[in-house]
Every structure is written in structure tokens, then in C-alpha cells.
PDB file of N, CA and C in Angstrom:
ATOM      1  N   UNK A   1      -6.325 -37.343 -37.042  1.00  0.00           N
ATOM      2  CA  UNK A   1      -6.862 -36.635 -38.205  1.00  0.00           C
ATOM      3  C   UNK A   1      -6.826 -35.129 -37.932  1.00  0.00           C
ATOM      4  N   UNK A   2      -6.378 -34.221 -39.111  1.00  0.00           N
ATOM      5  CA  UNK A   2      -6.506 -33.095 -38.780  1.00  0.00           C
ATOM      6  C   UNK A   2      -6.801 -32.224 -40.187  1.00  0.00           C
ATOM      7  N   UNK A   3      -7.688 -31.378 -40.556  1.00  0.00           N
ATOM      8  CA  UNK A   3      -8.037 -30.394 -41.348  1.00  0.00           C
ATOM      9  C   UNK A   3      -7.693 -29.071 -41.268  1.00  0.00           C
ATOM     10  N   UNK A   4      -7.100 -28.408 -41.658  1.00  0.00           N
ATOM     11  CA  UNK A   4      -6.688 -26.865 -41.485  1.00  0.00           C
ATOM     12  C   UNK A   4      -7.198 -26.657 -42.696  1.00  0.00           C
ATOM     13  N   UNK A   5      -8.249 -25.092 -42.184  1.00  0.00           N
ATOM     14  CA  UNK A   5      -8.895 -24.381 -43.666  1.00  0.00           C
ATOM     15  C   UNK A   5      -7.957 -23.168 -43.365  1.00  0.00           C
ATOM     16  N   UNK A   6      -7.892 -22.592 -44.115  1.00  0.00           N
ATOM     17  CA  UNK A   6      -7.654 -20.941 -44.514  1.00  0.00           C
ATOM     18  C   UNK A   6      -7.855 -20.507 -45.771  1.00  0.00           C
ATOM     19  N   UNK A   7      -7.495 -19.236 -46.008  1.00  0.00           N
ATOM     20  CA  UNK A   7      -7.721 -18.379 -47.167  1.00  0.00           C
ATOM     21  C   UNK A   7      -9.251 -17.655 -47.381  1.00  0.00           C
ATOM     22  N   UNK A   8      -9.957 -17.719 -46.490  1.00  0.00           N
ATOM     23  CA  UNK A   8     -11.290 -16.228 -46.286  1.00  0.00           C
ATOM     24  C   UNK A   8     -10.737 -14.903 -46.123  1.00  0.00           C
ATOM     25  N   UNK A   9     -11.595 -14.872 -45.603  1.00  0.00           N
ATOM     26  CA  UNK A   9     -11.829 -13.277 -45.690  1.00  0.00           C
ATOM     27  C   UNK A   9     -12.831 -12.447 -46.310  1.00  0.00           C
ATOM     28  N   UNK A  10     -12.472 -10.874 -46.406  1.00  0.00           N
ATOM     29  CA  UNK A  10     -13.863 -10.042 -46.489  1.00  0.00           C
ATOM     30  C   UNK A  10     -13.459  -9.874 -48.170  1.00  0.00           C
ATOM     31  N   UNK A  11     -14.621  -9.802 -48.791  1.00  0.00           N
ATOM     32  CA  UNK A  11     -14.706  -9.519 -50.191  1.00  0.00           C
ATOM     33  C   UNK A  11     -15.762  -8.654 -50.689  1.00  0.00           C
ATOM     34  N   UNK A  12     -15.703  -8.207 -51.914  1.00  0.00           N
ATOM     35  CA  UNK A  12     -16.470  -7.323 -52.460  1.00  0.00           C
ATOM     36  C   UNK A  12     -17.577  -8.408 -53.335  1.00  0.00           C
ATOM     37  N   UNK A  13     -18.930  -8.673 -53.420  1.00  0.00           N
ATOM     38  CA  UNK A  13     -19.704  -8.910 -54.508  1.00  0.00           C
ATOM     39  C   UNK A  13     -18.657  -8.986 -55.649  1.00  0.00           C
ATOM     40  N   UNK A  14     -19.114 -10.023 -56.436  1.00  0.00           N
ATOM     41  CA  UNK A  14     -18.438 -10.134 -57.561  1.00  0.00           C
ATOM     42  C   UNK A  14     -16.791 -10.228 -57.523  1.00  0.00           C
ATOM     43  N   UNK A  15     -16.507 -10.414 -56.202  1.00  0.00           N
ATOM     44  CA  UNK A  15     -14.697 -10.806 -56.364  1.00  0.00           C
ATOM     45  C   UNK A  15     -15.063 -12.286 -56.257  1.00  0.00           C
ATOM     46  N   UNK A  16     -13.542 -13.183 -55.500  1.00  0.00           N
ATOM     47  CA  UNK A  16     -12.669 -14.048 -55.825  1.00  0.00           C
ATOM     48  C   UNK A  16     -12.101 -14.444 -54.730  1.00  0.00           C
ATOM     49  N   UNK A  17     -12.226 -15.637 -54.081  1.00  0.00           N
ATOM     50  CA  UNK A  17     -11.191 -16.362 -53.063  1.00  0.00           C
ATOM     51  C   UNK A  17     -11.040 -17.572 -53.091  1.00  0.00           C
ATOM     52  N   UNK A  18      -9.625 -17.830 -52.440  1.00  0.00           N
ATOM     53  CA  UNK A  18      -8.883 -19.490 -52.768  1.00  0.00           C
ATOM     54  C   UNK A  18      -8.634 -19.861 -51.939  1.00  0.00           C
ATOM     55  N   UNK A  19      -9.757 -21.077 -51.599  1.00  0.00           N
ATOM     56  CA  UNK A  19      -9.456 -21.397 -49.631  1.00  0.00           C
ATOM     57  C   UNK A  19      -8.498 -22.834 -49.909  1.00  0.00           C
ATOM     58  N   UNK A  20      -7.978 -23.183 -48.837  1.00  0.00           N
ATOM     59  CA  UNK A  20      -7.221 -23.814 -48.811  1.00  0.00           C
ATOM     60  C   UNK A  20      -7.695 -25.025 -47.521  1.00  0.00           C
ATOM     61  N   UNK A  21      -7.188 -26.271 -48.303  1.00  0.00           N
ATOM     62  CA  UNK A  21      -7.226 -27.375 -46.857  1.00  0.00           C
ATOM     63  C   UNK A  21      -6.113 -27.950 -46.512  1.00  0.00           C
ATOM     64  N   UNK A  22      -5.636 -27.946 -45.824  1.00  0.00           N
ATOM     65  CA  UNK A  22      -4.665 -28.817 -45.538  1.00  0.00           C
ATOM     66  C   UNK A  22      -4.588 -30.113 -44.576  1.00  0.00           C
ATOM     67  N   UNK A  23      -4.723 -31.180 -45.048  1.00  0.00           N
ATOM     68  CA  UNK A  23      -4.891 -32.817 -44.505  1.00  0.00           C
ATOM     69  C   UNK A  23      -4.225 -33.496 -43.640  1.00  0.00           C
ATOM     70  N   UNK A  24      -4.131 -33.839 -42.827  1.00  0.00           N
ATOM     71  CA  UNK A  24      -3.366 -35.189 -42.131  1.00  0.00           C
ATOM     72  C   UNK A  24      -3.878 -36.048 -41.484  1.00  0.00           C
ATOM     73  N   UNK A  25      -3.063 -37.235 -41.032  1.00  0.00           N
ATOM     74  CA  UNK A  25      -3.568 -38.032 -40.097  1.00  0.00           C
ATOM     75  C   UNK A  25      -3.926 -39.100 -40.742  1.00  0.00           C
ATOM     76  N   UNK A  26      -4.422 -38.849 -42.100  1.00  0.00           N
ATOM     77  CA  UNK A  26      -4.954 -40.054 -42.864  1.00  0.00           C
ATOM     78  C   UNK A  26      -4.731 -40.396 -44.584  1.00  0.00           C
ATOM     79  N   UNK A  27      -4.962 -41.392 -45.073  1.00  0.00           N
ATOM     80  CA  UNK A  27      -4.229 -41.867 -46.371  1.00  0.00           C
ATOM     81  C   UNK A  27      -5.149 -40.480 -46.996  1.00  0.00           C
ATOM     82  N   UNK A  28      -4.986 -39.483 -47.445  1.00  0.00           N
ATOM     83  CA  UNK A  28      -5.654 -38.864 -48.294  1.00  0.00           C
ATOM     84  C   UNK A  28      -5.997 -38.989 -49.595  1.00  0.00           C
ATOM     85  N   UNK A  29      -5.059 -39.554 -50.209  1.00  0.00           N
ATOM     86  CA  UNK A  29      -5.544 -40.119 -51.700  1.00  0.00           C
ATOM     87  C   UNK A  29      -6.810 -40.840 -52.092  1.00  0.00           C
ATOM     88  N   UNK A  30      -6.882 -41.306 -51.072  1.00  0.00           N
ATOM     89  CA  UNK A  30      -8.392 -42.798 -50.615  1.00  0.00           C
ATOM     90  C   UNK A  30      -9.196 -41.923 -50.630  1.00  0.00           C
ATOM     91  N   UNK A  31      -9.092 -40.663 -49.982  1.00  0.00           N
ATOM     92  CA  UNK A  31     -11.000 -40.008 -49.550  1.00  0.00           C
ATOM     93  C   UNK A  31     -11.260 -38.913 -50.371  1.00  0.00           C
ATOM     94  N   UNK A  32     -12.728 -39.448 -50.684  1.00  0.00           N
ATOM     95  CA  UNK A  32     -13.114 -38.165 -51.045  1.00  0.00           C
ATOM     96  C   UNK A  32     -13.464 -36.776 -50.476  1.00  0.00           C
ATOM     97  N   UNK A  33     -13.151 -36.121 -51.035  1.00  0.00           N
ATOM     98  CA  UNK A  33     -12.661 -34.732 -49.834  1.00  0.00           C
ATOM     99  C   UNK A  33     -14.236 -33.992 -50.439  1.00  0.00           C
ATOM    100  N   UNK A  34     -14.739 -32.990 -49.634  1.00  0.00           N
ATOM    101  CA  UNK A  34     -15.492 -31.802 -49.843  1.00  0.00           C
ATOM    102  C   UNK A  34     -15.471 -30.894 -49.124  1.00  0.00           C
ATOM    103  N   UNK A  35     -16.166 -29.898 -49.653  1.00  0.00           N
ATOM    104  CA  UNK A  35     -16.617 -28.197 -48.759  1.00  0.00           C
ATOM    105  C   UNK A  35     -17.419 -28.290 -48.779  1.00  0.00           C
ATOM    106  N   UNK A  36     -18.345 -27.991 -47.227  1.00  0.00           N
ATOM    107  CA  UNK A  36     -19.149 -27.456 -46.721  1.00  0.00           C
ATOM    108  C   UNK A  36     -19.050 -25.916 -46.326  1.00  0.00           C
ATOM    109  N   UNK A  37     -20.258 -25.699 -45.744  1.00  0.00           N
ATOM    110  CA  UNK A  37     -20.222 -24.212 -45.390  1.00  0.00           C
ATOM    111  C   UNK A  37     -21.773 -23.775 -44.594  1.00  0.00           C
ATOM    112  N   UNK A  38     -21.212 -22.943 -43.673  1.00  0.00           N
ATOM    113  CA  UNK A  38     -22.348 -22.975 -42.592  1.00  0.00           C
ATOM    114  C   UNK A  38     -22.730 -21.241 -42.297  1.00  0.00           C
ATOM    115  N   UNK A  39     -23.950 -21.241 -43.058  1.00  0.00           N
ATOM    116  CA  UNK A  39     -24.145 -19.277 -42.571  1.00  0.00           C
ATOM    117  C   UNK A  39     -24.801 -19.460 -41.242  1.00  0.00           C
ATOM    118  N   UNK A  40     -24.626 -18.003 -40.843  1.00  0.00           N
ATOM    119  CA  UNK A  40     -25.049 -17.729 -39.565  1.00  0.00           C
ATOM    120  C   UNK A  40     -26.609 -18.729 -39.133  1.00  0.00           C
ATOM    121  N   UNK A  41     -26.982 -19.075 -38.403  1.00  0.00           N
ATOM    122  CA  UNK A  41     -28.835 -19.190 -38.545  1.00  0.00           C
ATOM    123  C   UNK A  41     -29.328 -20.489 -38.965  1.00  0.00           C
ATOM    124  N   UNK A  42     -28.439 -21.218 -40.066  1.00  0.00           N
ATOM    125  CA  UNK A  42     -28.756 -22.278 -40.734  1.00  0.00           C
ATOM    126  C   UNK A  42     -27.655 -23.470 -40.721  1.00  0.00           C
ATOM    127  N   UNK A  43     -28.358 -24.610 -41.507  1.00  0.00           N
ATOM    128  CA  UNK A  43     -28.048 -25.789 -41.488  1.00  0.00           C
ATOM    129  C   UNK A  43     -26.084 -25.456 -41.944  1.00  0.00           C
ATOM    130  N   UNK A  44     -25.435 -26.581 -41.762  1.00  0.00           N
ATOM    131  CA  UNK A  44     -24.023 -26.860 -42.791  1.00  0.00           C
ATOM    132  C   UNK A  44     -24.658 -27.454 -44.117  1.00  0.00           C
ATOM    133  N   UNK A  45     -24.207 -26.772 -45.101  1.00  0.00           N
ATOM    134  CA  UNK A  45     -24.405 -27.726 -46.421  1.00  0.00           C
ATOM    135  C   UNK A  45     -23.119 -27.750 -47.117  1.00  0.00           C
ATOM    136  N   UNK A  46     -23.629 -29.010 -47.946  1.00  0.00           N
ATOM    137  CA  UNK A  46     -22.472 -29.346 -48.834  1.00  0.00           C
ATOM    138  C   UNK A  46     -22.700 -28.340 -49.698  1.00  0.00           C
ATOM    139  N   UNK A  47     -21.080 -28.114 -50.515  1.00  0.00           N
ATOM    140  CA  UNK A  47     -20.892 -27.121 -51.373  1.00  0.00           C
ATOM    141  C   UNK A  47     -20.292 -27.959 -52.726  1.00  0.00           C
ATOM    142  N   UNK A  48     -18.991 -28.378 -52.497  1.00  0.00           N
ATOM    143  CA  UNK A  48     -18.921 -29.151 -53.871  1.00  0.00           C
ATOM    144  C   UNK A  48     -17.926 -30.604 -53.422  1.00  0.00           C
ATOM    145  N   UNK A  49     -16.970 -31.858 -54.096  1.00  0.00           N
ATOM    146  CA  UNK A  49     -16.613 -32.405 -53.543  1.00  0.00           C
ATOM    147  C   UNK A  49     -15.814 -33.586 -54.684  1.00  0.00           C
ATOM    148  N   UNK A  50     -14.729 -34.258 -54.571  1.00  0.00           N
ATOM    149  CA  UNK A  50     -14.033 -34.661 -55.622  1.00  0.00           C
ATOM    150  C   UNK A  50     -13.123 -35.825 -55.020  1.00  0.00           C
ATOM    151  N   UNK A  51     -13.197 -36.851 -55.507  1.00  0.00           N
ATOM    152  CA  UNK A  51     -12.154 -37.950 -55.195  1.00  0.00           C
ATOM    153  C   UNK A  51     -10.865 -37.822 -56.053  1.00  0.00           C
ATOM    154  N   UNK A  52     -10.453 -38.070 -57.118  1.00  0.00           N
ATOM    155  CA  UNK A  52      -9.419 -38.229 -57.627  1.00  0.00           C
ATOM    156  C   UNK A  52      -9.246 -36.568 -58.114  1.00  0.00           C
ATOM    157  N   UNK A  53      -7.466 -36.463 -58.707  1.00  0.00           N
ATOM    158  CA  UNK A  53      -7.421 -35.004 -59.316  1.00  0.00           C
ATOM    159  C   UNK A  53      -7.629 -34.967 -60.697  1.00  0.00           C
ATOM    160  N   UNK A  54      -8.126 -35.941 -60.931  1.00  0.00           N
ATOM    161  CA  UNK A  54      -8.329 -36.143 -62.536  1.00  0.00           C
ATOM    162  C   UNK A  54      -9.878 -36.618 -63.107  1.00  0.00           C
ATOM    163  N   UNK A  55     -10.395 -36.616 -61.763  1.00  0.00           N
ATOM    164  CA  UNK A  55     -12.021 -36.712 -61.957  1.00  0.00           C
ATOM    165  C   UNK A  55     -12.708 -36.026 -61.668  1.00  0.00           C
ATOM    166  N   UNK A  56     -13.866 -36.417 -61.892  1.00  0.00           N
ATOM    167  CA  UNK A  56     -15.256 -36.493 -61.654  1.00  0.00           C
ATOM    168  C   UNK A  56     -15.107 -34.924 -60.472  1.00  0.00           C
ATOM    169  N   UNK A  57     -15.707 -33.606 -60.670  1.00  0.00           N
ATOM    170  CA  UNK A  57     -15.896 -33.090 -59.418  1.00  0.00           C
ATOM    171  C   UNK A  57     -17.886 -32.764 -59.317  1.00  0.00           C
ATOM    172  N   UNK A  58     -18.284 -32.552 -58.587  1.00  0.00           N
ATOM    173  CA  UNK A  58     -19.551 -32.635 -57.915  1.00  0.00           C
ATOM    174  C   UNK A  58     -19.918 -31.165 -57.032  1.00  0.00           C
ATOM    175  N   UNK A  59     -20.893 -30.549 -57.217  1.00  0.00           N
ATOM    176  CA  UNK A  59     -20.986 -29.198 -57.136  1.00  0.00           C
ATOM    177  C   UNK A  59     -22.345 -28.919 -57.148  1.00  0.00           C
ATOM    178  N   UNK A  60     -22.871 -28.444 -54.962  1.00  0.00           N
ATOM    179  CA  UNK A  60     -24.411 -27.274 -55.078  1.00  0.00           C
ATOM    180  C   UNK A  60     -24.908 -26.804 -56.399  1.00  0.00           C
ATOM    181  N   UNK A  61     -25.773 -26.811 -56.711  1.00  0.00           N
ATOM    182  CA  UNK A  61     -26.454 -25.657 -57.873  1.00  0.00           C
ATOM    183  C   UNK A  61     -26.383 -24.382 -57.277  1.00  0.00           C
ATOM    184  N   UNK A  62     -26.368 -24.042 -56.030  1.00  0.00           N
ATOM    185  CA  UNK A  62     -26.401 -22.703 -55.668  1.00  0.00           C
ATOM    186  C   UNK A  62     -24.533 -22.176 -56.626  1.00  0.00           C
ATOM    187  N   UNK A  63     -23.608 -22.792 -56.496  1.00  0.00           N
ATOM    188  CA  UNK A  63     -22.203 -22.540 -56.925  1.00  0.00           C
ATOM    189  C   UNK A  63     -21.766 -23.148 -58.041  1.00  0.00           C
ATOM    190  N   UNK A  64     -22.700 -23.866 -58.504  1.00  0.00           N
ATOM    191  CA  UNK A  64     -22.113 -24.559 -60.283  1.00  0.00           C
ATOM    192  C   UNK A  64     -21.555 -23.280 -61.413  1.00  0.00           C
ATOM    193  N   UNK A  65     -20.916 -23.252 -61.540  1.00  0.00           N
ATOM    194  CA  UNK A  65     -20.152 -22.393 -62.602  1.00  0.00           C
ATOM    195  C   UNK A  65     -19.728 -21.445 -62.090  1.00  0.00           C
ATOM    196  N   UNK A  66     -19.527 -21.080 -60.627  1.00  0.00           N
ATOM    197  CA  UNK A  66     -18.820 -19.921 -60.271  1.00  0.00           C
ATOM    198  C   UNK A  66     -17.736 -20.790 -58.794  1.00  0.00           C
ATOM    199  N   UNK A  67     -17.519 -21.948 -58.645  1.00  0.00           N
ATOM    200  CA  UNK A  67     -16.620 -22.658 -57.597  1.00  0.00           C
ATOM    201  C   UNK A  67     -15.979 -23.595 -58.097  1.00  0.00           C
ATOM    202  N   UNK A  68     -14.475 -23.987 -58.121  1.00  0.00           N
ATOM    203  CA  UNK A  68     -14.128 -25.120 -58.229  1.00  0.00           C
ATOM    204  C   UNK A  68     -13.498 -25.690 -56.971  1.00  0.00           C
ATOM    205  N   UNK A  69     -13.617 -27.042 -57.080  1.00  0.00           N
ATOM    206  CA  UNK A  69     -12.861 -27.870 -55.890  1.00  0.00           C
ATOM    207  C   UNK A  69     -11.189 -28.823 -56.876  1.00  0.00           C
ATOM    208  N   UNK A  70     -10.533 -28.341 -56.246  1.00  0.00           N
ATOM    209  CA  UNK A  70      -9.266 -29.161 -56.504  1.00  0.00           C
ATOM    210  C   UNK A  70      -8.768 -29.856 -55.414  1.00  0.00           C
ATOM    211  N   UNK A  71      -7.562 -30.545 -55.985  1.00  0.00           N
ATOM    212  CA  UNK A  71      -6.501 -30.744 -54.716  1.00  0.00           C
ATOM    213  C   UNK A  71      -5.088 -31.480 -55.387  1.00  0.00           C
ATOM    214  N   UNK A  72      -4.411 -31.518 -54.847  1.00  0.00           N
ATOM    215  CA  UNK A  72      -3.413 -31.997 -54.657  1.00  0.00           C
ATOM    216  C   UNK A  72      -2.561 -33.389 -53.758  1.00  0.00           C
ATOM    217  N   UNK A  73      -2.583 -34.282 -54.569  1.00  0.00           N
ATOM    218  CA  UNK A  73      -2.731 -35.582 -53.310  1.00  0.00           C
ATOM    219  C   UNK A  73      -0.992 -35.428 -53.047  1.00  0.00           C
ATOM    220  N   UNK A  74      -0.100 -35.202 -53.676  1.00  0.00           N
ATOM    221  CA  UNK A  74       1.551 -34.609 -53.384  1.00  0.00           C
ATOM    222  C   UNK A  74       1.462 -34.023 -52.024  1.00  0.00           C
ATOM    223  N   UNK A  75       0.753 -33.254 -51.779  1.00  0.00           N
ATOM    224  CA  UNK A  75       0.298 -31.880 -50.823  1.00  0.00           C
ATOM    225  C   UNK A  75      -0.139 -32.056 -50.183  1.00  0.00           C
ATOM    226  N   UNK A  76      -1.193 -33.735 -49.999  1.00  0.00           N
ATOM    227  CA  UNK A  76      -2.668 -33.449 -49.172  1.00  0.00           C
ATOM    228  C   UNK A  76      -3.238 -31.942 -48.695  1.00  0.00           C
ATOM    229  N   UNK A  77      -3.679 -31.696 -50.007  1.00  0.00           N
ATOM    230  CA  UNK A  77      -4.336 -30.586 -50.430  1.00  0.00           C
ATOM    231  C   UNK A  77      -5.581 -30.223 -50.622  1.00  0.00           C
ATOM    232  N   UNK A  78      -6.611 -29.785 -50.372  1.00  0.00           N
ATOM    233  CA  UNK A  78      -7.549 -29.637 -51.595  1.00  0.00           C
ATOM    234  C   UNK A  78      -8.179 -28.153 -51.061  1.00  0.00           C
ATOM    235  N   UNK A  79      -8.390 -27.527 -52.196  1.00  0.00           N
ATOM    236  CA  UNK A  79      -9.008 -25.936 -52.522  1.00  0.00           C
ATOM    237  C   UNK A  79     -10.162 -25.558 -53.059  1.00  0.00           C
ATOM    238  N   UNK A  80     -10.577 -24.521 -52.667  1.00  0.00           N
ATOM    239  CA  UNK A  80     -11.944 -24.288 -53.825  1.00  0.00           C
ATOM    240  C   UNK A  80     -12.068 -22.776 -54.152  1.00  0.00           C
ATOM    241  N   UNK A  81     -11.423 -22.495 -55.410  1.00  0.00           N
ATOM    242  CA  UNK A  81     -11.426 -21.600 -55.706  1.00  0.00           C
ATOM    243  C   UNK A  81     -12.820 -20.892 -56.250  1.00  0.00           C
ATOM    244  N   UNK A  82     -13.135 -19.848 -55.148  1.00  0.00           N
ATOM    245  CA  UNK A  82     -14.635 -19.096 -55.175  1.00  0.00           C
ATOM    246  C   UNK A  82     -14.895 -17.903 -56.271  1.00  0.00           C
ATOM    247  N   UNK A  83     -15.517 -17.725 -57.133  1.00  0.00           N
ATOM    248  CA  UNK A  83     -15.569 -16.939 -58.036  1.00  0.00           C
ATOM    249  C   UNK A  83     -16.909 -15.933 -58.074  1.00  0.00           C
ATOM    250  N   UNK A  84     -17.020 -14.921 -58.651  1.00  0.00           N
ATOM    251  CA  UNK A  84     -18.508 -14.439 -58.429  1.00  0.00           C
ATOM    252  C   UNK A  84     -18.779 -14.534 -57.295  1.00  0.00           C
ATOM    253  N   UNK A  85     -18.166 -13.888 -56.223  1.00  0.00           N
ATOM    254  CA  UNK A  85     -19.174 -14.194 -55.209  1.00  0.00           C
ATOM    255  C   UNK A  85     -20.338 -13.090 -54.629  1.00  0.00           C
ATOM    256  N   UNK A  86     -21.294 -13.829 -54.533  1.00  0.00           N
ATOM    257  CA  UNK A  86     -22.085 -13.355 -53.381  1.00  0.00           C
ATOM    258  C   UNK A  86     -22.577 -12.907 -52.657  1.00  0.00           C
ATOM    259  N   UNK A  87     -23.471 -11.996 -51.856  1.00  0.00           N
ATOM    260  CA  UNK A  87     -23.595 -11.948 -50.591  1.00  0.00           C
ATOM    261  C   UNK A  87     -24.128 -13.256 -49.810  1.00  0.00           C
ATOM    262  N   UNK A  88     -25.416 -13.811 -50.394  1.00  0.00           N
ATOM    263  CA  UNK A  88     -25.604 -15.024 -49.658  1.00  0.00           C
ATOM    264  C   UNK A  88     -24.582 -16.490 -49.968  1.00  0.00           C
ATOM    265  N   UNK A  89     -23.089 -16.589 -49.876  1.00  0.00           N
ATOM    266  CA  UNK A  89     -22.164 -17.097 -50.078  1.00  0.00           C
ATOM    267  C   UNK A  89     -21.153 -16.810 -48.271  1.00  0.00           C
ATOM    268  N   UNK A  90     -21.734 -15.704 -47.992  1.00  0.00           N
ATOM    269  CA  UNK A  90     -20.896 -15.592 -46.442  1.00  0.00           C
ATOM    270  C   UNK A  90     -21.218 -17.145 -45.398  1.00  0.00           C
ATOM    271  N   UNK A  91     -20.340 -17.200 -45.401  1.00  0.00           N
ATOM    272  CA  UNK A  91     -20.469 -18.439 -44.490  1.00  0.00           C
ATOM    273  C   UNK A  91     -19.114 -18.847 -43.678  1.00  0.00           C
ATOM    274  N   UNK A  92     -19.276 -19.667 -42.892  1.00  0.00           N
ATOM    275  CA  UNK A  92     -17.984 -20.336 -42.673  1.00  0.00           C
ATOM    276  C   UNK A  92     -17.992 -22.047 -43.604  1.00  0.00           C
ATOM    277  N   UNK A  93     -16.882 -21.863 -43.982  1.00  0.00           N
ATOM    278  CA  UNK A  93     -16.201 -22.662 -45.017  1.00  0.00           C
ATOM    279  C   UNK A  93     -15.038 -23.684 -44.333  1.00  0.00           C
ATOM    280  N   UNK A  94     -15.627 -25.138 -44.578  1.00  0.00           N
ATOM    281  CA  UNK A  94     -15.340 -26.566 -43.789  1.00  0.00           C
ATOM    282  C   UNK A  94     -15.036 -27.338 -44.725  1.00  0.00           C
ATOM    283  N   UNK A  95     -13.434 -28.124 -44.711  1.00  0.00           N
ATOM    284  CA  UNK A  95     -13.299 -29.019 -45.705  1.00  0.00           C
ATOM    285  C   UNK A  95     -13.373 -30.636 -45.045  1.00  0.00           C
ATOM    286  N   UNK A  96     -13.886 -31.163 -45.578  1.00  0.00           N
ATOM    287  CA  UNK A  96     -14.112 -32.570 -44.675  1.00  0.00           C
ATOM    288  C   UNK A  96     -13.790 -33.720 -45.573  1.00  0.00           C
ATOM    289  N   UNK A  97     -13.465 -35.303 -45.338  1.00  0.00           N
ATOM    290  CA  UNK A  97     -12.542 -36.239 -45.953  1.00  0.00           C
ATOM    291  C   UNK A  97     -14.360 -37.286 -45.453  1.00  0.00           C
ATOM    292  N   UNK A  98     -14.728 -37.706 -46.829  1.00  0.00           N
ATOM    293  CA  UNK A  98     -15.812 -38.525 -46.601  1.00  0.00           C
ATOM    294  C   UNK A  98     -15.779 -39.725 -45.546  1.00  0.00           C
ATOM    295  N   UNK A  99     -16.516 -40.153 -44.574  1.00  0.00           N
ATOM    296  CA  UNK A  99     -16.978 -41.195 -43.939  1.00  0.00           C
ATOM    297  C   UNK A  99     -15.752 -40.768 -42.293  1.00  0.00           C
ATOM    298  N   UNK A 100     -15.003 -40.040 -42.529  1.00  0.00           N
ATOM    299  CA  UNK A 100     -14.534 -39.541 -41.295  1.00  0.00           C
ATOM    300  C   UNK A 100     -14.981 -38.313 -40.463  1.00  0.00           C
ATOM    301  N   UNK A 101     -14.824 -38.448 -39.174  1.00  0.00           N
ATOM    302  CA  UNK A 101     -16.241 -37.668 -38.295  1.00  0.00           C
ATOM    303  C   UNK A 101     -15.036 -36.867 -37.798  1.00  0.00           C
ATOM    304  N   UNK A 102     -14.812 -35.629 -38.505  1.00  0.00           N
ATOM    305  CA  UNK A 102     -14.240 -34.560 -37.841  1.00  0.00           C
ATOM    306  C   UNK A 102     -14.245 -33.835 -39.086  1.00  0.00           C
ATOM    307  N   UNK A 103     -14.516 -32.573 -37.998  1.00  0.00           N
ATOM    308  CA  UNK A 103     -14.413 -31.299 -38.597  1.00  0.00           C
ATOM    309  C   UNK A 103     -13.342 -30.127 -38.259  1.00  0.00           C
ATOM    310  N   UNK A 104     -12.849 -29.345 -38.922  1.00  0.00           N
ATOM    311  CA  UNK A 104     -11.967 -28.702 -38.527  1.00  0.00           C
ATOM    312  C   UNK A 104     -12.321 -27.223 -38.119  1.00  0.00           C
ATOM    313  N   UNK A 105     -11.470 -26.496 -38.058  1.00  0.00           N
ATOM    314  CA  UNK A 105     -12.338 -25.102 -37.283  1.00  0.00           C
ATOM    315  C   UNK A 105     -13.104 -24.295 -38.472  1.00  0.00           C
ATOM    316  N   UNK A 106     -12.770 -24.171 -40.050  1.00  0.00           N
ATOM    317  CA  UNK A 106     -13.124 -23.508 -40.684  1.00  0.00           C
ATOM    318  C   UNK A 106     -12.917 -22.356 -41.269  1.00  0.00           C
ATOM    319  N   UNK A 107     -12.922 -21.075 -41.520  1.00  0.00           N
ATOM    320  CA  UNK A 107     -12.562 -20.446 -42.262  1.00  0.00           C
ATOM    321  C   UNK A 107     -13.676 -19.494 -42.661  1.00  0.00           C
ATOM    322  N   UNK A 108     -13.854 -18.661 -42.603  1.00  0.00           N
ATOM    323  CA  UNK A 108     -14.645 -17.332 -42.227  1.00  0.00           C
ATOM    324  C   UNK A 108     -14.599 -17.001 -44.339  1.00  0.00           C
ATOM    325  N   UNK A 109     -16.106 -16.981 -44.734  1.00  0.00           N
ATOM    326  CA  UNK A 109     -15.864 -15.893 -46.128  1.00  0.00           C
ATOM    327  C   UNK A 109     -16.723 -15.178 -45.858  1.00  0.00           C
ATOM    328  N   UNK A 110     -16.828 -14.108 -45.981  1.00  0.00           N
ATOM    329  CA  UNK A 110     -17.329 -12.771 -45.826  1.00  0.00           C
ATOM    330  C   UNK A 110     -17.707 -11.919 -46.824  1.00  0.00           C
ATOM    331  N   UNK A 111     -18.916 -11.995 -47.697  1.00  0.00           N
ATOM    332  CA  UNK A 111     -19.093 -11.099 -49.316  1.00  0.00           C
ATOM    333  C   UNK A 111     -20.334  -9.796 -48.711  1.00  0.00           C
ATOM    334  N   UNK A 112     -19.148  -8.720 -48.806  1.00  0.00           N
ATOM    335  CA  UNK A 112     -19.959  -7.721 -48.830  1.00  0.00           C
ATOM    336  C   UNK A 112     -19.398  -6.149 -49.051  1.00  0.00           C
ATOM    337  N   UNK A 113     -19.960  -5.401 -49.426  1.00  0.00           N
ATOM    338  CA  UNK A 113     -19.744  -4.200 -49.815  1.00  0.00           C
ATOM    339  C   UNK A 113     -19.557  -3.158 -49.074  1.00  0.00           C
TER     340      UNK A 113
END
């Protein structure tokens, strides 16, 4: 099994980023995929999370109307394009495949002025 995040980085309040996962190792179509995200100090929490590309997606109240989660099962893919962001949104950013115990290194977002 393997997860590759990218696409962080440093942002301004009120910008925009499109992180990226990239999957292997396992049937990806089968799992439901999500983002987590871990600030300095505190717990990992879930952020948002989606089985099919044509369903149902699931989404923190802290990020409802400013995050989406996609993906791409062609690709073993899935993204979450960040909107409005933040300062308390800096975190490191973890995409994970439900009921499988690995995590990948993550992905640094950074909202600040």
C-alpha cells in the first residue's frame, strides 16, 4: 500500500489549494478514501471523505462549503480542493483508504499572511 500527498504549500487567508493523492497497492475503487489533517499540538482529524465519484461526499463542519473531496478511480486519485482558507486550516494534510492502517507522509498547508 502506498499514499503520496502533494500540492501544499504557503498561502494567503482567503486563497486556494489542490492537494493531491495518489494510491497504490490496493483495489481503490472498493475504499472509501478521506483527508485528514494534523496541526501542530493537536489530535489528526477527519476533514472530509467519499466512496464512489458519483456520490455521496461527507465533510468537518469546520470546512463544509469551502472543501471538496474528489477522485478519480481511472487515476487512483483523490483531491481536495481547499477554498477560503484559513489560518486555523494550517496543518499537515493525510489522505487515507478506510479500514487500511497506513498513513502516508502528508503534505504541509500553510495559511498565512
Amino acid at each position: 500500500v502506498q499514499l503520496v500527498e502533494s500540492g501544499g504549500g504557503l498561502v494567503q487567508p482567503g486563497g486556494s489549494l489542490r492537494l493531491s493523492c495518489a494510491a497504490s497497492g490496493f483495489t481503490f475503487r472498493n475504499y472509501y478514501m478521506s483527508w485528514y489533517r494534523q496541526a501542530p499540538g493537536k489530535q489528526r482529524e477527519w476533514v472530509a471523505g467519499m466512496l464512489n465519484p458519483s456520490g455521496g461526499t461527507q465533510y468537518a463542519d469546520s470546512v463544509k462549503g469551502r472543501f471538496t473531496i474528489s477522485r478519480d478511480n481511472a487515476k487512483n486519485m483523490v483531491y481536495l480542493q481547499m477554498n477560503s482558507l484559513k489560518p486555523e486550516d494550517t496543518a499537515a494534510y493525510y489522505c487515507r483508504a478506510r479500514q487500511i492502517d497506513y498513513w502516508g507522509q502528508g503534505t504541509q498547508v500553510t495559511v498565512s499572511s
